[in-house]
C-alpha atoms as a PDB file:
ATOM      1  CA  UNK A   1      -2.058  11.485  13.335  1.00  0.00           C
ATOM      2  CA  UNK A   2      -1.770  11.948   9.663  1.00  0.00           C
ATOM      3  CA  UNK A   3       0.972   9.447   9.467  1.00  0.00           C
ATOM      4  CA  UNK A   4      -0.950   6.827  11.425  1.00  0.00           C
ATOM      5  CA  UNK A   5      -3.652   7.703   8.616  1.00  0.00           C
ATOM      6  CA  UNK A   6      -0.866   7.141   6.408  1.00  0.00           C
ATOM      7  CA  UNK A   7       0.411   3.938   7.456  1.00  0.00           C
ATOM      8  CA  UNK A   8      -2.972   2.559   7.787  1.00  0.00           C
ATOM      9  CA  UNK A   9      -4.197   3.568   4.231  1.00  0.00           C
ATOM     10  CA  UNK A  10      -1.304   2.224   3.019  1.00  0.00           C
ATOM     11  CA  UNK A  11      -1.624  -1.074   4.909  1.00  0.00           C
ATOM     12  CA  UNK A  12      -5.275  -1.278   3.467  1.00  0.00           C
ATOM     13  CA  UNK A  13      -3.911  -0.626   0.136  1.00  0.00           C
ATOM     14  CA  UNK A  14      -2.605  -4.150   0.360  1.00  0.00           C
ATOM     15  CA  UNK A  15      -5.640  -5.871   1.723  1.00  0.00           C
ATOM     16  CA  UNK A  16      -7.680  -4.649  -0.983  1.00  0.00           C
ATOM     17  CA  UNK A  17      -4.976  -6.108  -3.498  1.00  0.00           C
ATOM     18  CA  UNK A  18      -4.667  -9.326  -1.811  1.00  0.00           C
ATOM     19  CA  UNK A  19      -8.563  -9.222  -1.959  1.00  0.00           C
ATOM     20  CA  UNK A  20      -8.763  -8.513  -5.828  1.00  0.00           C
ATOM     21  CA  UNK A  21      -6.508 -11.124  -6.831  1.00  0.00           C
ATOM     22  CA  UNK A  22      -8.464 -13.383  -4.330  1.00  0.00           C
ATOM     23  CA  UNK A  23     -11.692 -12.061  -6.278  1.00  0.00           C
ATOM     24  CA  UNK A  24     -10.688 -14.164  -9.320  1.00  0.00           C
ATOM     25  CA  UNK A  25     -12.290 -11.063 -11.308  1.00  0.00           C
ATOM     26  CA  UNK A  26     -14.642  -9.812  -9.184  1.00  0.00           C
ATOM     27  CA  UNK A  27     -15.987 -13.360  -9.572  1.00  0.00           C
ATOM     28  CA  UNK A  28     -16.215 -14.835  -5.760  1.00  0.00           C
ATOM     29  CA  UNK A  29     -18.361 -12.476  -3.836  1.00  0.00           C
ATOM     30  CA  UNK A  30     -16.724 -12.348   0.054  1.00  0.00           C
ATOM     31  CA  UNK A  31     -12.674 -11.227  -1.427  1.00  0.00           C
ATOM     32  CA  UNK A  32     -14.983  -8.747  -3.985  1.00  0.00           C
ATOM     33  CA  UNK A  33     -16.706  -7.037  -0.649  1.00  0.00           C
ATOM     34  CA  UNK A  34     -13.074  -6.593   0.898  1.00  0.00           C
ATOM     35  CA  UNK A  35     -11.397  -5.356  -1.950  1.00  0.00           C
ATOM     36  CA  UNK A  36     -14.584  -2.522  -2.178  1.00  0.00           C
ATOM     37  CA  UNK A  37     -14.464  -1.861   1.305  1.00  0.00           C
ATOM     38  CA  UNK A  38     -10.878  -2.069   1.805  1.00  0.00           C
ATOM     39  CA  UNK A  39     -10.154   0.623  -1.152  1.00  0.00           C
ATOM     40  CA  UNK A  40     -13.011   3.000   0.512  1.00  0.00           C
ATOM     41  CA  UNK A  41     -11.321   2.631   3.454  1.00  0.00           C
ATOM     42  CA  UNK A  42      -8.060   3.159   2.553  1.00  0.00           C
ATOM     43  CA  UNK A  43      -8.974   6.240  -0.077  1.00  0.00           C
ATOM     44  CA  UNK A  44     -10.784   7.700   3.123  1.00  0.00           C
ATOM     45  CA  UNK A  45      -7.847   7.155   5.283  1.00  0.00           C
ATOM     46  CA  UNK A  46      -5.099   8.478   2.686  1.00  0.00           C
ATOM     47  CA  UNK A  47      -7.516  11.959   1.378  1.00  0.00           C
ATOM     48  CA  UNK A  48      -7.659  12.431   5.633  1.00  0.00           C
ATOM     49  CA  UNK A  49      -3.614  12.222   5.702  1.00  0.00           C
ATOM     50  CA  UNK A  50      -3.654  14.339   2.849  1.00  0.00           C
ATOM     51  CA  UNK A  51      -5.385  17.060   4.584  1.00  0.00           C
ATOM     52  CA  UNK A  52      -1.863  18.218   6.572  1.00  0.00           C
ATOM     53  CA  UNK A  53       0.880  16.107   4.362  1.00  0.00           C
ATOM     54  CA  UNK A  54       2.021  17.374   1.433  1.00  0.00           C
ATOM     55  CA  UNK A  55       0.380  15.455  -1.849  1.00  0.00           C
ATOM     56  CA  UNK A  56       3.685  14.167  -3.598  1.00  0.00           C
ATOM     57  CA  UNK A  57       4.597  13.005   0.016  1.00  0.00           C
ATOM     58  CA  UNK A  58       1.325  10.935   1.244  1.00  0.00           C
ATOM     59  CA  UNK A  59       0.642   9.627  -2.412  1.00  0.00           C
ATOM     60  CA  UNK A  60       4.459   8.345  -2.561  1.00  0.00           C
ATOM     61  CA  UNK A  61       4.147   6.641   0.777  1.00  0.00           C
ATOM     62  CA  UNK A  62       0.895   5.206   0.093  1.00  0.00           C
ATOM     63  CA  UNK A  63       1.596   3.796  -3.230  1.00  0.00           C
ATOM     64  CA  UNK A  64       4.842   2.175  -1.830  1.00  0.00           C
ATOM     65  CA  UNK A  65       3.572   0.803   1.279  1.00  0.00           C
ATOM     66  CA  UNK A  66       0.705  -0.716  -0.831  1.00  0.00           C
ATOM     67  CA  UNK A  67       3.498  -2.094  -3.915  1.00  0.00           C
ATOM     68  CA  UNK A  68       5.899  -3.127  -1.238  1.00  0.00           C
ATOM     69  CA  UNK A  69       3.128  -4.883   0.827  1.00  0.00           C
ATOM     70  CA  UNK A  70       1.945  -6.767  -2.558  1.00  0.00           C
ATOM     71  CA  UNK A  71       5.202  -7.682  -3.082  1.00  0.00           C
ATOM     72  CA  UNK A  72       5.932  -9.504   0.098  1.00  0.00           C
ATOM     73  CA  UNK A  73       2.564 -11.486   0.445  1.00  0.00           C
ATOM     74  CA  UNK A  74       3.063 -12.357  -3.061  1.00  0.00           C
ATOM     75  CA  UNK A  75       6.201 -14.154  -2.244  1.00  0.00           C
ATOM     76  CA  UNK A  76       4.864 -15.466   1.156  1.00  0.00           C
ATOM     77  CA  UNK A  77       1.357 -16.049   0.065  1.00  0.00           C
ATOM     78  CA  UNK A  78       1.162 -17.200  -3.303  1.00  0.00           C
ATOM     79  CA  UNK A  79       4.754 -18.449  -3.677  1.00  0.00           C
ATOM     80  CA  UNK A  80       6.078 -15.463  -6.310  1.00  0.00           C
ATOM     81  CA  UNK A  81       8.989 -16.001  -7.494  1.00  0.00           C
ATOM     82  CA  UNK A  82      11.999 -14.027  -5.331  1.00  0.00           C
ATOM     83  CA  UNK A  83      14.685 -12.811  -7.465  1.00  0.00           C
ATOM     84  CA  UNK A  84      17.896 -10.684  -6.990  1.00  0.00           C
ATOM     85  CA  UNK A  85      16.363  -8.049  -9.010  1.00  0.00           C
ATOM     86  CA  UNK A  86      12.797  -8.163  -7.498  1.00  0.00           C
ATOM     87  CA  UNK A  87      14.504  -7.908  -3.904  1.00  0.00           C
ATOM     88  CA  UNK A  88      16.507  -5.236  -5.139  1.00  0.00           C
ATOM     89  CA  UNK A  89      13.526  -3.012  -6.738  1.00  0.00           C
ATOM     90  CA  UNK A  90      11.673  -3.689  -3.158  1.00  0.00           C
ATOM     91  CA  UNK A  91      14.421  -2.192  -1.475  1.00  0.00           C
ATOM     92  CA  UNK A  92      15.155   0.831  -3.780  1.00  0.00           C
ATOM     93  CA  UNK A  93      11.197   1.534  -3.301  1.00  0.00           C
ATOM     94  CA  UNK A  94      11.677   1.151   0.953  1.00  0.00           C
ATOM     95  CA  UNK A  95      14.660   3.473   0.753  1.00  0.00           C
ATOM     96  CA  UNK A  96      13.036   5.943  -1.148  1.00  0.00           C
ATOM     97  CA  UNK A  97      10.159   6.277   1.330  1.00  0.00           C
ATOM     98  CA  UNK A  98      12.281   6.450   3.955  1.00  0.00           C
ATOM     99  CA  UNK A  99      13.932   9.682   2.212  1.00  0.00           C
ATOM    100  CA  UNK A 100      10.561  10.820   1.237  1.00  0.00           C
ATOM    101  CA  UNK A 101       9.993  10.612   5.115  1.00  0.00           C
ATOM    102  CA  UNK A 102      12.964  12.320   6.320  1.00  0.00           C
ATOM    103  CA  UNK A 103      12.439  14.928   3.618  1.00  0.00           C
ATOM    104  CA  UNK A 104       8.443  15.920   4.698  1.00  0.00           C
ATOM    105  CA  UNK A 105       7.806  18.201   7.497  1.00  0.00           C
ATOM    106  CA  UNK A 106       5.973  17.251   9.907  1.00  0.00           C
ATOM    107  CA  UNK A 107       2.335  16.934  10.261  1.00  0.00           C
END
């Protein structure tokens, strides 16, 4: 269960991002609510993970789920610029979770 914690924290990561830059500085009050609620949520969700994975592990994968998330709706949602490097970086940060995966124990 912790890494279905995991995955959803990590997933909520990126609706509370999507949400702040949607809050045009916590200016428009309905993408201001989600980004609050979505980083409780998702803070909740990742300390519950944290309770049986490892620190450097769930922090990792939470952090890139949340980066790599932003990074793709960026491109498909706001039309961010895709570059060789950019792509690159987003794989490099999807490989490395992968490892950091692989090299956990269980939980």
């Amino acid at each position: 269960m912790a890494w279905l914690y995991l995955l959803v924290a990590g997933l909520l990561e990126v609706v509370w991002a999507v949400a702040m830059k949607q809050s045009d500085g916590f200016s428009r009050l309905i993408p201001s609510v989600v980004t609050v609620v979505g980083m409780i949520l998702s803070f909740w969700l990742l300390s519950t993970a944290m309770k049986s994975l490892p620190l450097g592990t769930a922090y990792t994968i939470w952090t890139g789920i949340g980066a790599v998330g932003a990074f793709v709706l960026g491109i498909v949602a706001f039309g961010e610029q895709v570059t060789a490097g950019r792509v690159t970086a987003a794989v490099l940060i999807v490989s490395g979770l992968v490892l950091m995966k692989l090299a956990s124990p269980s939980a």
